[in-house]
Every structure is written in structure tokens, then in C-alpha cells.
N, C-alpha and C. Protein backbone atom coordinates (compact mmCIF):
# COMPACT_ATOMS: atom_id res chain seq x y z
N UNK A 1 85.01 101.40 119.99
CA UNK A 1 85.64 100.10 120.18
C UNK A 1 87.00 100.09 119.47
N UNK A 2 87.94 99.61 120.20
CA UNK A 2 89.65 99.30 119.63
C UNK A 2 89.23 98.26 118.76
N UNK A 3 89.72 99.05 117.17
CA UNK A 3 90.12 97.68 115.78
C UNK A 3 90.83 96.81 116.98
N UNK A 4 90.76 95.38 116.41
CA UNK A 4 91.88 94.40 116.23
C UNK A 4 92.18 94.17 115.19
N UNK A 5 92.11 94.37 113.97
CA UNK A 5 92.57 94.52 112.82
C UNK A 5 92.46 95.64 111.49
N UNK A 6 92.75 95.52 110.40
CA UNK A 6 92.71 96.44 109.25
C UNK A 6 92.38 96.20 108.68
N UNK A 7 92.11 97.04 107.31
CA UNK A 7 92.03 96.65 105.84
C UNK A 7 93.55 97.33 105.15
N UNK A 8 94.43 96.61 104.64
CA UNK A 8 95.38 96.87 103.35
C UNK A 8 95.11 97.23 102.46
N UNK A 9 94.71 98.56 101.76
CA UNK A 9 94.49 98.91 100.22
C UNK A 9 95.62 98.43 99.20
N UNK A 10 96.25 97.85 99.29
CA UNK A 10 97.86 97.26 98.25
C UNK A 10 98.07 96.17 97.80
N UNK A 11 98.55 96.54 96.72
CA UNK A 11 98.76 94.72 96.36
C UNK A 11 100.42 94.00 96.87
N UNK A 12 100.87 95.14 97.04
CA UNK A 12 102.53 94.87 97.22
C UNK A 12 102.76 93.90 98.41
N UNK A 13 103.21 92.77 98.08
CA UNK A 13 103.81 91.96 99.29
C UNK A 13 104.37 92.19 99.98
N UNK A 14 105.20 93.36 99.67
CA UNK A 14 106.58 94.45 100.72
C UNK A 14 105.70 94.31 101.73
N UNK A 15 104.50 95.18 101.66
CA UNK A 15 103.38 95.65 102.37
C UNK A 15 103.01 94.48 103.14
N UNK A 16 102.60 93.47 102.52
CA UNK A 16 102.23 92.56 103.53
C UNK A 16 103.24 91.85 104.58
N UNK A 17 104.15 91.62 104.33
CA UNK A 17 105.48 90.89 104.62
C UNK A 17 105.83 91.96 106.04
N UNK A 18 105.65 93.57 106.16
CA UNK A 18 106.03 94.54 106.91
C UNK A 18 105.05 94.55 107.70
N UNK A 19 103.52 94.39 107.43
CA UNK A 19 102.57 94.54 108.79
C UNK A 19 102.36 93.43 109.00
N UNK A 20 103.11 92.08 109.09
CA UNK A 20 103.08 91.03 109.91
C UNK A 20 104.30 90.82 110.38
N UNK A 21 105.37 91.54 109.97
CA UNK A 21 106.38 91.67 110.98
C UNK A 21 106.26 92.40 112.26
N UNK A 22 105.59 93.06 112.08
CA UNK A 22 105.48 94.14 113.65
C UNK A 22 103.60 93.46 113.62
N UNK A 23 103.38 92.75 113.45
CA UNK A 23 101.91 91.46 114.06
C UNK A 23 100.78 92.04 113.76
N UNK A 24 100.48 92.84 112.77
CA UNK A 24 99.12 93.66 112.31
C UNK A 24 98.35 92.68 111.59
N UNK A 25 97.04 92.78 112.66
CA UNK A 25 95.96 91.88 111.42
C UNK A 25 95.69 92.57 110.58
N UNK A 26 95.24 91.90 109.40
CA UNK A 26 95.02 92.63 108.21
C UNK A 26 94.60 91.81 106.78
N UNK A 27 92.75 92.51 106.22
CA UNK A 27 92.26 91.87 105.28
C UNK A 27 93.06 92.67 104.21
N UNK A 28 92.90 92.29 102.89
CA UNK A 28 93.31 93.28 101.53
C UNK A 28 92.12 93.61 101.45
N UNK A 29 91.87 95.03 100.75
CA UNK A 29 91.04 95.37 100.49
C UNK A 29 91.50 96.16 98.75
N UNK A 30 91.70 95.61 97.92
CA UNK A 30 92.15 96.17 96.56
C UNK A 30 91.24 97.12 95.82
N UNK A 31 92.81 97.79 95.08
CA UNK A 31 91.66 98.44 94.50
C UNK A 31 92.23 97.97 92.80
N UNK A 32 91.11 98.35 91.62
CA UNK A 32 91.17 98.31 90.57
C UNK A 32 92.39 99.09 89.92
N UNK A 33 93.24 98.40 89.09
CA UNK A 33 94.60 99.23 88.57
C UNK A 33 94.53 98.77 87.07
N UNK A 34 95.30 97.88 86.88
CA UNK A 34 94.85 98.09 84.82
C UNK A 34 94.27 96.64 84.97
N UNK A 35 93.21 96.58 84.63
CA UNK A 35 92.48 95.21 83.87
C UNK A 35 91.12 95.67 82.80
N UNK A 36 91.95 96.44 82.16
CA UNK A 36 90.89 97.09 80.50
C UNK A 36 90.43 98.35 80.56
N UNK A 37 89.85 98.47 82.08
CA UNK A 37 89.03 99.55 82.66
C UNK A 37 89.69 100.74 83.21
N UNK A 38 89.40 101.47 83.42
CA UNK A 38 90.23 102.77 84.26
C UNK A 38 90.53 102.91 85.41
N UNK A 39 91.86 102.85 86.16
CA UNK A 39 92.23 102.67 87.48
C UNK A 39 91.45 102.98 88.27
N UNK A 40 91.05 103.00 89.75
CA UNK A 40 90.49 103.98 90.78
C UNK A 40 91.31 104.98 90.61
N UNK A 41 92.44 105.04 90.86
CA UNK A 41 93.01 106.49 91.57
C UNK A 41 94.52 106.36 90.01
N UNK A 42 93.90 107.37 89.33
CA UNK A 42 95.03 107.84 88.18
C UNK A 42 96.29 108.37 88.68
N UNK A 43 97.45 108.03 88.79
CA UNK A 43 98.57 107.99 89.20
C UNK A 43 99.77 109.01 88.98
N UNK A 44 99.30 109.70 87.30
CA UNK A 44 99.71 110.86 86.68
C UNK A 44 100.29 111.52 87.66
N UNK A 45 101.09 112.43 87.45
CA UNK A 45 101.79 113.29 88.35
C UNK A 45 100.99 114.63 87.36
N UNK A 46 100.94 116.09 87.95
CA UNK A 46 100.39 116.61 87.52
C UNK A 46 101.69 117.31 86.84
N UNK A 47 101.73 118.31 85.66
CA UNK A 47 102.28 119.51 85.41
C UNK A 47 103.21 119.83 86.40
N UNK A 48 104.81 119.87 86.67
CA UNK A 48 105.36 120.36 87.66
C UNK A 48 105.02 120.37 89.41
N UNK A 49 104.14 119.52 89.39
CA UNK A 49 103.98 119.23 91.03
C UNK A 49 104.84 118.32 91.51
N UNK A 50 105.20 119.20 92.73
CA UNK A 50 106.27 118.59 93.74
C UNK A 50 106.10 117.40 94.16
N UNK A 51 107.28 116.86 94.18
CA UNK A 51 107.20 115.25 94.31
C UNK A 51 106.85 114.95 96.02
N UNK A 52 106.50 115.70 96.92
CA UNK A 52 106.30 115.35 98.27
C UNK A 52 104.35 115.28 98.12
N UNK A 53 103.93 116.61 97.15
CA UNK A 53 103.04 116.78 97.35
C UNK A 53 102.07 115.75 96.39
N UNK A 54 102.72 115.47 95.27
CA UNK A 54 102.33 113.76 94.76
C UNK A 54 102.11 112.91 95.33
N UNK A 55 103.27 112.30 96.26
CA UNK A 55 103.06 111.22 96.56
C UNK A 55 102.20 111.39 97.62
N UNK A 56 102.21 112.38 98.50
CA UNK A 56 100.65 112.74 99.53
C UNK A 56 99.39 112.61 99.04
N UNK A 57 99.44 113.11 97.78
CA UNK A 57 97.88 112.91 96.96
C UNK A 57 97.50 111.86 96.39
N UNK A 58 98.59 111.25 96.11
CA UNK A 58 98.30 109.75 95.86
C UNK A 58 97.80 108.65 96.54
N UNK A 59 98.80 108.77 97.42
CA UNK A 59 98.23 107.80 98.99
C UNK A 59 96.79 108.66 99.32
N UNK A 60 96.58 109.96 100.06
CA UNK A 60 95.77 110.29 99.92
C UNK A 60 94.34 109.64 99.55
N UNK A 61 94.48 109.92 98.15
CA UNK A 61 93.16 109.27 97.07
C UNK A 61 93.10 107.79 97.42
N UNK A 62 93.82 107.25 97.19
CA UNK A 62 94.11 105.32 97.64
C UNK A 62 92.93 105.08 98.93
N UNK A 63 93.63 106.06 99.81
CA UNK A 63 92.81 105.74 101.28
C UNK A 63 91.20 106.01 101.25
N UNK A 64 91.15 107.37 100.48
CA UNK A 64 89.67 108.01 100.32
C UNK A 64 88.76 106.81 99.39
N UNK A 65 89.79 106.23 98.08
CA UNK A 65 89.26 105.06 97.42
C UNK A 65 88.05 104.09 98.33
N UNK A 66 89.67 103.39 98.48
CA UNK A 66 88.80 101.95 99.67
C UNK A 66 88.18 102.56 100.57
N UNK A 67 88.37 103.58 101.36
CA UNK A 67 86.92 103.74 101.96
C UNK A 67 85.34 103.73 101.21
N UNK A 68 85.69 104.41 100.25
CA UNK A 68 84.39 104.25 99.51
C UNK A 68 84.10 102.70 99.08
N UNK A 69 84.92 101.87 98.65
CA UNK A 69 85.06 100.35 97.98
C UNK A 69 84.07 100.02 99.62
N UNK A 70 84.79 100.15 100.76
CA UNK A 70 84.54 99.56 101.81
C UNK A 70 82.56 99.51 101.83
N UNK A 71 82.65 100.98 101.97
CA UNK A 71 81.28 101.46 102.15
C UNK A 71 80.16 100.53 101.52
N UNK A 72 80.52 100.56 100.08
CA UNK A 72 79.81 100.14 98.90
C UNK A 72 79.47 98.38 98.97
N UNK A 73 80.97 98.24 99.65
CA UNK A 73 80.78 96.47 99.81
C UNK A 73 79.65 96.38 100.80
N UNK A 74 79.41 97.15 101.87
CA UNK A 74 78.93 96.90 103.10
C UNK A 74 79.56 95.68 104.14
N UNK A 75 81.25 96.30 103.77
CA UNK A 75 82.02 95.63 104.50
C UNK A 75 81.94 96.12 105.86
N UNK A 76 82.71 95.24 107.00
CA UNK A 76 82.78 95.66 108.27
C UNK A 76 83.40 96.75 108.29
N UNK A 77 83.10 97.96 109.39
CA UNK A 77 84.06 99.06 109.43
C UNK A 77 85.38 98.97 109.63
N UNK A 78 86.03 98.54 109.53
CA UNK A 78 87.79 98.53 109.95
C UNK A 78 88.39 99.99 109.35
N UNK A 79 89.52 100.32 110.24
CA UNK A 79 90.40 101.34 109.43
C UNK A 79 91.16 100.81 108.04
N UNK A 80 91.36 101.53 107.38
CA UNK A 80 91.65 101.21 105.96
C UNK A 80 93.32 102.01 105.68
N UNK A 81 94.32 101.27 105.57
CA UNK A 81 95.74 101.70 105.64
C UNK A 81 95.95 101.52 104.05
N UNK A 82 96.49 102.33 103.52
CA UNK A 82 96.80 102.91 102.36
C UNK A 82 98.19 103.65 102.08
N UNK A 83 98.94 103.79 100.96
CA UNK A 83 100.59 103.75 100.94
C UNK A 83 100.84 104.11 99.39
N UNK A 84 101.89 104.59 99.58
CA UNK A 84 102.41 105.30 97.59
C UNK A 84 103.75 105.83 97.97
N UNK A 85 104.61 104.84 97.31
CA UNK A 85 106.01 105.04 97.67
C UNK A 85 106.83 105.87 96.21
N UNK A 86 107.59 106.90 96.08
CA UNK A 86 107.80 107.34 94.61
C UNK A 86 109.68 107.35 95.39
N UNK A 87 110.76 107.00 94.05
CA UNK A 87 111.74 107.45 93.92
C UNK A 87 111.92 108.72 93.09
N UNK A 88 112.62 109.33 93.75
CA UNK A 88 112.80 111.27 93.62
C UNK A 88 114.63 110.98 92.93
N UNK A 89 114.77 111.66 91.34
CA UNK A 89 116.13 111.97 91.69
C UNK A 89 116.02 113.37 90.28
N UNK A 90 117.10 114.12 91.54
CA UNK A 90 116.40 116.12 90.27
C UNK A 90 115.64 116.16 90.26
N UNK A 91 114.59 115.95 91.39
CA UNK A 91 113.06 116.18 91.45
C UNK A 91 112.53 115.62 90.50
N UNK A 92 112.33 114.80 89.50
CA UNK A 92 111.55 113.61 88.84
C UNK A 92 111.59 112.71 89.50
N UNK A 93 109.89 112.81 89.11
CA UNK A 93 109.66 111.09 89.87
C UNK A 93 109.48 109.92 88.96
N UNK A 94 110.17 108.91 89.53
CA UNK A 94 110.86 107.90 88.83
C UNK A 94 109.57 106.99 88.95
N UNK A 95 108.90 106.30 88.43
CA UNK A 95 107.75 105.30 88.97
C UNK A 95 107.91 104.53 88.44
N UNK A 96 107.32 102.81 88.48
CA UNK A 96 107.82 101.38 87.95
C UNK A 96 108.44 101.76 86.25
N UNK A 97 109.20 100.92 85.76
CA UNK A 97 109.84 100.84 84.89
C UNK A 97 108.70 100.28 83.87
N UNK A 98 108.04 100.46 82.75
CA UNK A 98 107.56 100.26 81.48
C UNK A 98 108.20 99.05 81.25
N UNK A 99 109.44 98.49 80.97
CA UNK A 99 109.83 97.17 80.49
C UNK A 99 111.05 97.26 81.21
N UNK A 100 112.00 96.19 80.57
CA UNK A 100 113.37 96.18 80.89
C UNK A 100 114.60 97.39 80.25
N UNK A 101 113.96 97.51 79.07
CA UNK A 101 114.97 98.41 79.00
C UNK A 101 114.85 100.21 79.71
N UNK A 102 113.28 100.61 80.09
CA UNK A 102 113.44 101.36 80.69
C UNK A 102 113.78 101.21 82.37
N UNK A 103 114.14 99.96 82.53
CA UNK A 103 114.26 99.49 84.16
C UNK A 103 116.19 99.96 83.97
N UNK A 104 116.67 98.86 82.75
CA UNK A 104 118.25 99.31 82.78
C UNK A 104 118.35 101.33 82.58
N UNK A 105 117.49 101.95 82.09
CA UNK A 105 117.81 103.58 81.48
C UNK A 105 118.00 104.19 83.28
N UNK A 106 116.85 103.56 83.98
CA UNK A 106 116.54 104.00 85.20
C UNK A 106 117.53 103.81 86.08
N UNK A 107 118.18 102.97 86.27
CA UNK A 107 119.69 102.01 87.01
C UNK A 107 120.46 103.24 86.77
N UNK A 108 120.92 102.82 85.56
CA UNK A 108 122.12 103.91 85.23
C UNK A 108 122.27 105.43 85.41
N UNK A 109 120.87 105.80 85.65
CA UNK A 109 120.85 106.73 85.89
C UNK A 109 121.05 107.62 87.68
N UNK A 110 120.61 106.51 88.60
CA UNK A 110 120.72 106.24 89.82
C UNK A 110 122.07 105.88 90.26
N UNK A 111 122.60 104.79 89.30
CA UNK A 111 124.31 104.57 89.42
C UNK A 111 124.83 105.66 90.04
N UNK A 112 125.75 105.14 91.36
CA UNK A 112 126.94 106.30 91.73
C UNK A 112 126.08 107.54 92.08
N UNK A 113 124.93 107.43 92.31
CA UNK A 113 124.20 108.83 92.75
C UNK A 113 123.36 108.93 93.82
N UNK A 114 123.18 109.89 94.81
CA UNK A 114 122.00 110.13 95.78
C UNK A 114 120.71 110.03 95.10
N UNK A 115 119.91 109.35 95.21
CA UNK A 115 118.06 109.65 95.42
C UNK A 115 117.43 109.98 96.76
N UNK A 116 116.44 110.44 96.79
CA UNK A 116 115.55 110.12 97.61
C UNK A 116 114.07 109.25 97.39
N UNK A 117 113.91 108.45 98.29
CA UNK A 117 112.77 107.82 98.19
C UNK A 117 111.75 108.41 99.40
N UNK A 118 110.55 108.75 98.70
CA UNK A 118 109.10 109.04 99.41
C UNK A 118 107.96 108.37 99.48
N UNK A 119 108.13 107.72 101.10
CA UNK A 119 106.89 107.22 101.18
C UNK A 119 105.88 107.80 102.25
N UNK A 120 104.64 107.64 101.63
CA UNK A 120 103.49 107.89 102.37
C UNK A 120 102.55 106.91 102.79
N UNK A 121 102.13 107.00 103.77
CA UNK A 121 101.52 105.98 104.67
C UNK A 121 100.04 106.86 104.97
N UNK A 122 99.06 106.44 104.80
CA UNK A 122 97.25 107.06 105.28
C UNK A 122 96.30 106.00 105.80
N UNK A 123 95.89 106.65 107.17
CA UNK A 123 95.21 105.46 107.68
C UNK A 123 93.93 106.76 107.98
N UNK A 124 92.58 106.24 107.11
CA UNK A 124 90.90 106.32 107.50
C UNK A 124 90.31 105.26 107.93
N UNK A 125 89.67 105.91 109.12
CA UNK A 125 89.09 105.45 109.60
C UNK A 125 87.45 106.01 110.26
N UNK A 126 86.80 105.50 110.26
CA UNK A 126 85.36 106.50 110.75
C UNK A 126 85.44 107.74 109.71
N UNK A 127 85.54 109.04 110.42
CA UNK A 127 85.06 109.99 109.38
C UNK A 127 86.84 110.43 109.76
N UNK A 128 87.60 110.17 109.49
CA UNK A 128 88.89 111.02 110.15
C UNK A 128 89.93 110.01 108.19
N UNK A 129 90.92 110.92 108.50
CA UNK A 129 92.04 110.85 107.45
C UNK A 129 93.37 111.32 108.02
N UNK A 130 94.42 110.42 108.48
CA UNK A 130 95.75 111.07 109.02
C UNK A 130 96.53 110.11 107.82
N UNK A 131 97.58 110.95 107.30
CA UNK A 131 98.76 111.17 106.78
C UNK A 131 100.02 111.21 107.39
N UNK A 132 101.00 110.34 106.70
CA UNK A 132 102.56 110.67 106.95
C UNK A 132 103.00 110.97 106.12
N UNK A 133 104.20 111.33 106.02
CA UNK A 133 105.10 110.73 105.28
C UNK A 133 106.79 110.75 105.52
N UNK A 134 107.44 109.93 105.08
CA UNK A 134 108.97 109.09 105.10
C UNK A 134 109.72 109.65 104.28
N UNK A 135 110.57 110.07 104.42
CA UNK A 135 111.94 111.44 103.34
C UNK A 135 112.93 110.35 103.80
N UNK A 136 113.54 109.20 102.47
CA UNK A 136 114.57 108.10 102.91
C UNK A 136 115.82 109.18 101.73
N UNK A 137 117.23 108.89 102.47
CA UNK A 137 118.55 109.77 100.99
C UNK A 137 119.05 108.27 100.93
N UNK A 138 119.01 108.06 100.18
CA UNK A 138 119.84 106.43 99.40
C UNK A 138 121.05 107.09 98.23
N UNK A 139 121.67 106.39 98.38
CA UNK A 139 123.36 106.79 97.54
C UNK A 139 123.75 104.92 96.85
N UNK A 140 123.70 105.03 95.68
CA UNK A 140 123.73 103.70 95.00
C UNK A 140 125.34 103.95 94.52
N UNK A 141 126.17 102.72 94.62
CA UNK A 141 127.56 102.62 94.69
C UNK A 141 127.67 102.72 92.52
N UNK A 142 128.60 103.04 92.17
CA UNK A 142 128.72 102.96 90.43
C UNK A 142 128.63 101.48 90.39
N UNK A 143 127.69 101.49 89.24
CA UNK A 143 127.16 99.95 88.46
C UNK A 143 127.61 100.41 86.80
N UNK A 144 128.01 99.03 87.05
CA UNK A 144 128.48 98.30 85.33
C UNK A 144 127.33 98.07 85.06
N UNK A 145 127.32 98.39 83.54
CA UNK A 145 126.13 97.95 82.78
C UNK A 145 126.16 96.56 82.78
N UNK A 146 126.81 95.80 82.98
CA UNK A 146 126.89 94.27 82.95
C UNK A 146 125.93 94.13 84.58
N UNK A 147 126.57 94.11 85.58
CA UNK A 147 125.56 94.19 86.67
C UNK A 147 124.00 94.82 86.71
N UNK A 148 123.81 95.97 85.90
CA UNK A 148 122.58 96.62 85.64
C UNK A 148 121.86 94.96 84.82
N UNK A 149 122.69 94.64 83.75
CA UNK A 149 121.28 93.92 83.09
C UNK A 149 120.86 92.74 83.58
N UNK A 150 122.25 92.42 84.11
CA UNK A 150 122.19 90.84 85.06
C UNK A 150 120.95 90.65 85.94
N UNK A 151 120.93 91.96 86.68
CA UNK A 151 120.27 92.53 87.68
C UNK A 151 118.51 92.72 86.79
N UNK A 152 118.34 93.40 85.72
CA UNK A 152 116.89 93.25 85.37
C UNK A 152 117.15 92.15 84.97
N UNK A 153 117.43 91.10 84.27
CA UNK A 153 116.80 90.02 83.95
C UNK A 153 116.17 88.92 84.75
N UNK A 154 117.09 89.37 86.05
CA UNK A 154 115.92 88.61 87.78
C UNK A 154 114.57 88.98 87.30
N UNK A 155 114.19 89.74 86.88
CA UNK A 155 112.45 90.24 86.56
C UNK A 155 112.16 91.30 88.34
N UNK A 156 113.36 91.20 88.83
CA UNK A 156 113.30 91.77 90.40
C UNK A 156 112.53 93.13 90.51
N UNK A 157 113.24 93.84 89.02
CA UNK A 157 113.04 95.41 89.06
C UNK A 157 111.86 95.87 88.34
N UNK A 158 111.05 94.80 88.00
CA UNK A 158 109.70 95.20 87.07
C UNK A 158 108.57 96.21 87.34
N UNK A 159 108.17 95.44 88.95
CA UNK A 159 107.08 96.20 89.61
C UNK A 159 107.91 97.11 90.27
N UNK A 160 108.52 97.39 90.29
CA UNK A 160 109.09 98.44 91.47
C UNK A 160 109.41 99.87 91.55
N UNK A 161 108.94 100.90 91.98
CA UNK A 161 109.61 102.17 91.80
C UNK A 161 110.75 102.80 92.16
N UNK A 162 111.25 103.61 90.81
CA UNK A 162 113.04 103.39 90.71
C UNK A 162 113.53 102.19 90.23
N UNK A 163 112.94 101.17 89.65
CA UNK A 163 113.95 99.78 89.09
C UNK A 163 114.28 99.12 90.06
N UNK A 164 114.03 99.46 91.42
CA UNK A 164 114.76 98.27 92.33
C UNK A 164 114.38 98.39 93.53
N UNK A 165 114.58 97.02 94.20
CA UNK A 165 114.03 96.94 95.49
C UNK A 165 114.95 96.37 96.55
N UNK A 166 115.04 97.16 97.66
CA UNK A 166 116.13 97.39 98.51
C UNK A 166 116.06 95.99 99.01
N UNK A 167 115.16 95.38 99.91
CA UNK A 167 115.20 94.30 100.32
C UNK A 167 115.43 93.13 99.46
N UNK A 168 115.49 92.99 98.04
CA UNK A 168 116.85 92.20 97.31
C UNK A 168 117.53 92.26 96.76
N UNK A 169 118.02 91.78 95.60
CA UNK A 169 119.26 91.65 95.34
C UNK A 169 119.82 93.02 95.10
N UNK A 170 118.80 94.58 95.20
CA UNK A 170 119.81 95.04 94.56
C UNK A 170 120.29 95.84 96.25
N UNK A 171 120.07 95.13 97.32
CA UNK A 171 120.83 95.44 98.10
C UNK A 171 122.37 95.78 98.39
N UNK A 172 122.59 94.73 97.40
CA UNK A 172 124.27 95.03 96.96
C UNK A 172 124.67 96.21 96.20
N UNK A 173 123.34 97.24 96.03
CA UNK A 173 123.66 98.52 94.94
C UNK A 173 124.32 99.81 96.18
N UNK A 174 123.41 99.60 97.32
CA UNK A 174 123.61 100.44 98.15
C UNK A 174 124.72 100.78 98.81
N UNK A 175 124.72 101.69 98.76
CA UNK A 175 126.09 102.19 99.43
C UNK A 175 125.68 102.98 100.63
N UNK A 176 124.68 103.93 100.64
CA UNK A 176 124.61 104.70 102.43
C UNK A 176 122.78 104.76 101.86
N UNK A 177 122.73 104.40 103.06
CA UNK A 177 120.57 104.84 103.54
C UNK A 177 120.99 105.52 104.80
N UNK A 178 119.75 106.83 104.31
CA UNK A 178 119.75 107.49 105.82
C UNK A 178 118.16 107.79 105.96
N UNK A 179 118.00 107.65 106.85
CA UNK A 179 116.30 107.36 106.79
C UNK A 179 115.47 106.08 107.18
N UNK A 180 114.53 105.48 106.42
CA UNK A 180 113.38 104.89 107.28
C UNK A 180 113.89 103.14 105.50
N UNK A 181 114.59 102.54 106.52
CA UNK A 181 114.80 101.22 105.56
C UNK A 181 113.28 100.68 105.13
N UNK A 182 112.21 100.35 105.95
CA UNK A 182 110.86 100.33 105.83
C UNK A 182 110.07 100.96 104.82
N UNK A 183 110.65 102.38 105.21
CA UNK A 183 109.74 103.44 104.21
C UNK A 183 110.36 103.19 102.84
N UNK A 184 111.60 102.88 102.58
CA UNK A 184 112.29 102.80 101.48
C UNK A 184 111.56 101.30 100.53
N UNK A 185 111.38 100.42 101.34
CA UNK A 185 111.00 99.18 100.33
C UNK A 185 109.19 99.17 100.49
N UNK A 186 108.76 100.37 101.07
CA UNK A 186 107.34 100.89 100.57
C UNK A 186 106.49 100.96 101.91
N UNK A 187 106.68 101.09 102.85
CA UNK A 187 105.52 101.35 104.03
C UNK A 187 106.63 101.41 105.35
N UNK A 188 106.37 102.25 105.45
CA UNK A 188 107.64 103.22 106.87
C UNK A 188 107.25 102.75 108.12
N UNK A 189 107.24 101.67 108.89
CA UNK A 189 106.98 100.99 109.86
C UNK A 189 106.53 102.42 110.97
N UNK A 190 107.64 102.86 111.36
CA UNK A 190 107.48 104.21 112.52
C UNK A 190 106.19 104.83 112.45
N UNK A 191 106.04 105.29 111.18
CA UNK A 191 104.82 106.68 110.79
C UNK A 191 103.72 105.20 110.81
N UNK A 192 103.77 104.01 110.31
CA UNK A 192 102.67 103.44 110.58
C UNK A 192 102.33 102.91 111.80
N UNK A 193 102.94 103.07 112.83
CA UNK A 193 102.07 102.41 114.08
C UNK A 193 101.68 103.69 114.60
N UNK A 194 102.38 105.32 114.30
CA UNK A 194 101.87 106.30 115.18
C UNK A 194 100.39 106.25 114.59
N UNK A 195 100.15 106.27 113.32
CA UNK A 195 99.18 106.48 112.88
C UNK A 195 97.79 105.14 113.62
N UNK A 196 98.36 103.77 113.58
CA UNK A 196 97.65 102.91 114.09
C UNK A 196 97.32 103.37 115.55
N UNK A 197 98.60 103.65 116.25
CA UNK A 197 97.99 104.43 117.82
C UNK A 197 96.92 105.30 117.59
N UNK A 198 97.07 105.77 116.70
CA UNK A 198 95.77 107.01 116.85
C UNK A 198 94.67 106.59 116.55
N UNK A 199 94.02 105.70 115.79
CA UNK A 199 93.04 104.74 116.28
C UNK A 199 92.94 103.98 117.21
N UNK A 200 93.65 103.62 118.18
CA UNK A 200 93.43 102.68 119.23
C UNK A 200 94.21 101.65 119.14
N UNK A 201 94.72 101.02 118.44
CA UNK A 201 95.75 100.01 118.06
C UNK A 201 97.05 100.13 118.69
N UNK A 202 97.15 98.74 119.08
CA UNK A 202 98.57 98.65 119.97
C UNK A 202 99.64 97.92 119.59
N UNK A 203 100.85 98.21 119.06
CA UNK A 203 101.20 97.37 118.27
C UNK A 203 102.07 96.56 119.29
N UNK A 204 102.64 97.25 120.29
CA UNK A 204 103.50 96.45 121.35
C UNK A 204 103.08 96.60 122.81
């Protein structure tokens, strides 16, 4: 039988805000991250592992997660869409900022420079697991430290990986995106409907 809808493993609104732009039903299905206890899926990057092959294992695990959450609830079967977006710059991966002042260390460091941002997108469903993933090159124009702090004290850059999030204010940082604008503010529209086609899902 064709889903008419999903489950969302994420808490990110990006996420939600993007699969109701292109009309995806969709429950949350969360998973546990810090409230005392130990995450589901530990986030660590390992010893020198490549930042493509991180953020694959991450999303990855996320998806394998809520399936199990699903199971356990004796929730309805739905496919379960899952996502782990990392900013790449000299091959370190940059992940949410600790406070403000490691949000401003992170800015400045991006200032006037190419990154890449990697996102991965995983949709399980039944006994199956398909994977993408989104290779975005972003080039941030030189920032004054006066604009950097102006800019964290919005609280904009808190949750976010890399310090900032394209779809606001620090839109004005950008200078050239080449790649997937979607994938960049955390779930790559393209790689997610091929993946929804392949369950049966129609998005248009």
C-alpha cells in the first residue's frame, strides 16, 4: 500500500517548514537528545573520520533509531525520514556552537571563506534503508566583528550547525551558494522526494 504520509525523526523546524512546502504529511517521531540521560544516537565524530562518511552515519543511525522507537511504540508502520546536516571547513566538522562565544570563534572563522555544507537525508521503511546525500560550496562575504556579535546576540546562531542559518538573517553573510539551498538550511528537498518516490509517494 502507497504511505500517504511519514514519520519526521527531527526536531528542527527547518525540517518541518521544508516538507510542507513541497505538501508532505508528516507525524514527529523524536528521538531522545540531552534531558539527563544519554542521547539515542551519540553524535561524536570518530578519530579522523571523513566528514561525508559522518554525516552518513549519523543520519544513518537517526533513521535505524526511530525505526526501532517506532517498533517499540507499536506505532503505525509509516516510513520514517531522518536527516544530519554538518558544516565542513579544512575538513573539520563544525557542529552547533556550545555558547555565544564559540558561535562568534565559528563566524570568524567562516568570514571571507568557502565551506561546504553536508547534508544527509534517510528514508526506512519496511525492511529497506536508502540514503542521500547533498555536497552544498557556500563562500561567506568578510564580516566585522561588530556584525559577527550583533548577529549572535539574535540567539539565531545557537542551535545551528556552523553558527548560522541561511534562511535568516545571516543571509546577508552569503556571498555565492552552489548547490542544494534546501540541503544547506538542513534537508535537500531533491534527494528527498527521490527517496519518497521510492516508496511510493508522490510528491507532484
Amino acid at each position: 500500500m502507497t504511505p500517504k504520509r511519514i514519520y519526521l525523526a527531527s526536531r528542527s523546524p527547518r525540517r518541518r517548514e521544508l516538507l510542507n512546502q513541497i505538501g508532505v504529511r508528516f507525524e514527529l517521531l523524536l528521538l531522545r537528545e540531552q534531558s539527563g540521560r544519554p542521547p539515542d544516537v551519540d553524535e561524536t565524530p570518530f578519530p579522523n573520520e571523513d566528514a561525508g562518511i559522518y554525516v552518513e552515519r549519523i543520519c544513518r543511525a537517526k533513521a535505524e533509531i526511530a525505526r526501532q522507537r517506532l517498533r517499540q511504540r507499536s506505532l503505525p508502520a509509516l516510513p520514517v525520514l531522518a536527516a544530519d546536516t554538518s558544516v565542513i571547513l579544512d575538513g573539520a566538522i563544525l557542529g552547533k556552537p556550545r555558547d555565544e562565544a564559540h558561535a562568534v570563534e565559528m563566524l570568524r572563522t567562516l568570514a571571507g571563506r568557502e565551506h561546504q555544507v553536508l547534508s544527509a537525508v534517510a528514508l526506512a521503511w519496511e525492511n529497506r534503508l536508502a540514503l542521500r546525500l547533498s555536497v552544498s560550496r557556500v563562500t561567506f562575504r568578510p564580516l566585522s566583528d561588530a556584525e559577527i556579535r550583533r548577529y549572535v546576540l539574535t540567539g539565531e546562531p545557537l542551535d545551528k550547525a556552523g553558527a548560522y542559518g541561511i534562511q535568516g538573517r545571516a543571509a546577508v553573510f552569503v556571498e555565492r551558494l552552489e548547490g542544494s539551498y534546501s540541503g544547506v538550511m538542513g534537508l535537500p528537498l531533491c534527494e528527498t522526494a527521490e527517496l519518497l518516490a521510492e516508496c511510493g509517494m508522490e510528491i507532484l
